[in-house]
Protein backbone atom coordinates (compact mmCIF):
# COMPACT_ATOMS: atom_id res chain seq x y z
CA UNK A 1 49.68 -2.18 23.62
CA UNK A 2 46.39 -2.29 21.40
CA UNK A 3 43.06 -2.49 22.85
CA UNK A 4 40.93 -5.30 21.10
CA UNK A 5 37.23 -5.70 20.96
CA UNK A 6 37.33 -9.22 22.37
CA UNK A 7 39.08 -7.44 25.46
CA UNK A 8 36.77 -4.62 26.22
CA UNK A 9 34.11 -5.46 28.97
CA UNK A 10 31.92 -3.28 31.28
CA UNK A 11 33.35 -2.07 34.12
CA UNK A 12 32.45 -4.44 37.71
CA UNK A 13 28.76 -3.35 38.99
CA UNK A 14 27.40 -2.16 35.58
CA UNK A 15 25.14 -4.94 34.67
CA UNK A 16 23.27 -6.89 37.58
CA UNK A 17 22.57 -10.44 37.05
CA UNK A 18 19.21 -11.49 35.74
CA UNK A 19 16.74 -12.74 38.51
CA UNK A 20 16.44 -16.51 38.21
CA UNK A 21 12.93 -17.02 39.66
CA UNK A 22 11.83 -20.63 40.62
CA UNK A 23 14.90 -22.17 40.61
CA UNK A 24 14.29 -22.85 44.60
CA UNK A 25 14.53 -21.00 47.91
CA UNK A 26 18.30 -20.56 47.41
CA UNK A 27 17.62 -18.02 44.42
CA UNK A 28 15.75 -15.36 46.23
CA UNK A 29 12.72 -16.58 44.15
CA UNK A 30 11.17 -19.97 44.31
CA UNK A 31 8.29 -21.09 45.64
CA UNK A 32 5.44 -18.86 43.67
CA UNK A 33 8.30 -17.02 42.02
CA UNK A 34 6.66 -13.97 42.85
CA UNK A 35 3.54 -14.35 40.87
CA UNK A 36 1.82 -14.75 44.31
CA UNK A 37 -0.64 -17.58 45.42
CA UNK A 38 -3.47 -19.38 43.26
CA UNK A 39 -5.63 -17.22 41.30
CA UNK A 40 -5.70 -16.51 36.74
CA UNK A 41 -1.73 -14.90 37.25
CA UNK A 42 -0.33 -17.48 39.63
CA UNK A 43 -1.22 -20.10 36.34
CA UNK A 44 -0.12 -20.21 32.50
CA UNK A 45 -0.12 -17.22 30.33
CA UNK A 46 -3.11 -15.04 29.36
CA UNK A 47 -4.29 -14.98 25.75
CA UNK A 48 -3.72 -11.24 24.13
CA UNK A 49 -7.19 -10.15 24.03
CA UNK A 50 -8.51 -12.18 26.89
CA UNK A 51 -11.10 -10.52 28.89
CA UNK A 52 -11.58 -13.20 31.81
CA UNK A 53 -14.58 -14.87 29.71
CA UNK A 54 -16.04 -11.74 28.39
CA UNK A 55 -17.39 -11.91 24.63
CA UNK A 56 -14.45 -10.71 23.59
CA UNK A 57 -14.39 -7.16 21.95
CA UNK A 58 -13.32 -9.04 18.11
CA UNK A 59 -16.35 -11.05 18.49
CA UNK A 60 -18.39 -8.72 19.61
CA UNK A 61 -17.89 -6.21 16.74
CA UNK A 62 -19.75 -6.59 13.38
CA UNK A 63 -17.87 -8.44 10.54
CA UNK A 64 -17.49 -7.49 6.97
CA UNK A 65 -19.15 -3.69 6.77
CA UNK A 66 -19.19 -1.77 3.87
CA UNK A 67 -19.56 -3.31 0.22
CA UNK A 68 -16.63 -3.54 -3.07
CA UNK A 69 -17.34 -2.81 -6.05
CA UNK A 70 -17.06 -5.07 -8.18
CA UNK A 71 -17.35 -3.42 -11.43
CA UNK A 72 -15.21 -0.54 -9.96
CA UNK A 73 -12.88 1.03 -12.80
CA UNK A 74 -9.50 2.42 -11.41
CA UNK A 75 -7.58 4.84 -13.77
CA UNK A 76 -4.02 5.87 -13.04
CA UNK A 77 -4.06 9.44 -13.91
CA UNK A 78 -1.67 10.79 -15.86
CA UNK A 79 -1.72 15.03 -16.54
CA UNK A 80 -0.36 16.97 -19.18
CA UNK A 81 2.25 18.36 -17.46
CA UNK A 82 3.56 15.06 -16.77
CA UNK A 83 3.43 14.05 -20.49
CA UNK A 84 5.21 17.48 -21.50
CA UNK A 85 8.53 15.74 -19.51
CA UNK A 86 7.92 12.73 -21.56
CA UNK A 87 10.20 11.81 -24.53
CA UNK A 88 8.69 10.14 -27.51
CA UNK A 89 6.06 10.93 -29.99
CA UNK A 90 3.31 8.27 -28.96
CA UNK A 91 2.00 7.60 -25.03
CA UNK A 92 0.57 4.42 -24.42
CA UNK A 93 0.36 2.92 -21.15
CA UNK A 94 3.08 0.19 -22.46
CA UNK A 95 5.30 3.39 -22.89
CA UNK A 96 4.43 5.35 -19.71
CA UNK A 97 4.88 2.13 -17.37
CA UNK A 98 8.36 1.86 -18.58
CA UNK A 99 9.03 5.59 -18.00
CA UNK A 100 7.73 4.92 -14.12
CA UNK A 101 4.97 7.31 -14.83
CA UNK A 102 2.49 4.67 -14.31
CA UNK A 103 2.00 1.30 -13.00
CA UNK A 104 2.69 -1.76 -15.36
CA UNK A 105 -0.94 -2.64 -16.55
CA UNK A 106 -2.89 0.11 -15.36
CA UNK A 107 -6.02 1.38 -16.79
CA UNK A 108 -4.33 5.10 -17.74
CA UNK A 109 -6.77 8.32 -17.79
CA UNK A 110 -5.34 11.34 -19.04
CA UNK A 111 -6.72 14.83 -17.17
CA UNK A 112 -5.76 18.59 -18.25
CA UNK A 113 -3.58 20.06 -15.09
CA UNK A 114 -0.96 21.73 -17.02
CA UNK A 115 -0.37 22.41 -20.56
CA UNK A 116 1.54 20.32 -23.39
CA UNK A 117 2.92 22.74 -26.50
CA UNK A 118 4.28 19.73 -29.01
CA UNK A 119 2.22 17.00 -31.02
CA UNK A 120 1.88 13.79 -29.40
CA UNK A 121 -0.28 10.41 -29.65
CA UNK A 122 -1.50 9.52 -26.54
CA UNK A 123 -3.51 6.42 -26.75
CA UNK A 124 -5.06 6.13 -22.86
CA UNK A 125 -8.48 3.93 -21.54
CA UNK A 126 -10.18 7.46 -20.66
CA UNK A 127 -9.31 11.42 -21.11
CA UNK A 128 -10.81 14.60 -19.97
CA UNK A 129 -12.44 16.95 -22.26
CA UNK A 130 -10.24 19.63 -21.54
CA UNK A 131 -7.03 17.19 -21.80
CA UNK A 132 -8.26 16.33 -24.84
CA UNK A 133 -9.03 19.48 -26.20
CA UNK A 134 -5.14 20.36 -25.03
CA UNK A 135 -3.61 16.96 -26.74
CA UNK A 136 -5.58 18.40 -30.27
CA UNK A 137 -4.62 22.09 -30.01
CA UNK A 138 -1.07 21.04 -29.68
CA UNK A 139 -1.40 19.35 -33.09
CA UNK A 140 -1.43 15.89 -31.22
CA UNK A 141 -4.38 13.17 -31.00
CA UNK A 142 -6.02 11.28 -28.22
CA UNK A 143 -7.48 7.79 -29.09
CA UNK A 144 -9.07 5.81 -26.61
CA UNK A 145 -8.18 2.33 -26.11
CA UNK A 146 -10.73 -0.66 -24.99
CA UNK A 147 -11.01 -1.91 -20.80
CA UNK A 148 -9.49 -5.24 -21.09
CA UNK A 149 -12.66 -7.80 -20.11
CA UNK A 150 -14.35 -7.32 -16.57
CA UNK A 151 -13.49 -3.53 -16.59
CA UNK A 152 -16.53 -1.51 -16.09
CA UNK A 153 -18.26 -0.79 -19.36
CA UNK A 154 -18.71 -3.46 -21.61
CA UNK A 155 -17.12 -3.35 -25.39
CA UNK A 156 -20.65 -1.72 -27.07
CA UNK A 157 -21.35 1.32 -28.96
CA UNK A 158 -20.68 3.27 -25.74
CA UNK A 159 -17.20 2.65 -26.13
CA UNK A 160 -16.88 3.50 -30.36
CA UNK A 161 -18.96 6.55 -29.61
CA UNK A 162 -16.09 7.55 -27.17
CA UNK A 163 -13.38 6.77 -30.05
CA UNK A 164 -14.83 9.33 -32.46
């Protein structure tokens, strides 16, 4: 004979039967149904966070500290020990997004941990000197592409002076 699921059961005395409170004086229960008499327990259910008429402690606690930024500029950062692993000739953020190096549409910044020994074209929104100075010993060249509108630094001579 097989043993089915559908036939398996606990054996008599392993699970007790669930207290039915308030279903009369028959169930061991009714009455109060052991919440005792009168009184904030005896009646509906407490809020989470009540505190019995108390300012409570969300009110009480100062809203909206601290200030955002709103001309904060977030780069990704990408190192050159990351971009030695990558295949291709040119790095743009396009490139390294679809590599999973980088978000898709993140501002990129390329810093110097590491070191990079064939010629590539990185095109990033930002680069470290020393990154930079890595990228154009290597034979390679870093160009530095404009923040899309409402990025930081506005598109002036501060940005072509970067681009030289």
């Amino acid at each position: 004979m097989t043993v089915k699921l559908h036939d398996l059961k606990p054996p008599r005395g392993a699970h007790r039967a669930k207290r039915r409170v308030a279903r009369g004086i028959g169930g061991k229960g009714g009455k109060t149904a052991g919440r005792g008499t009168k009184g904030q327990g005896a009646r509906d259910t407490i809020p989470l966070g009540f505190e019995g008429g108390q300012l409570p402690l969300t009110q009480r606690i100062p809203k909206l500290r601290g200030f955002a930024n709103p001309f904060r500029v977030a780069y990704e950062p990408v190192n050159l020990d990351t971009l030695a692993r990558f295949e291709g000739h040119e790095a743009t953020p396009e490139t390294l997004a679809a590599a999973g190096l980088v978000k898709k549409g993140a501002l990129v910044k390329l810093l110097g941990r590491g070191t990079i020994e064939r010629p590539l074209t990185v095109r990033v929104h930002a680069a470290s000197a020393a990154a930079r100075a890595a990228v154009e010993a290597a034979g390679g060249r870093v160009e530095l592409l404009p923040l899309p509108f409402g990025h930081g630094r506005p598109p002036s001579a501060g940005n072509a002076l970067a681009n030289r």
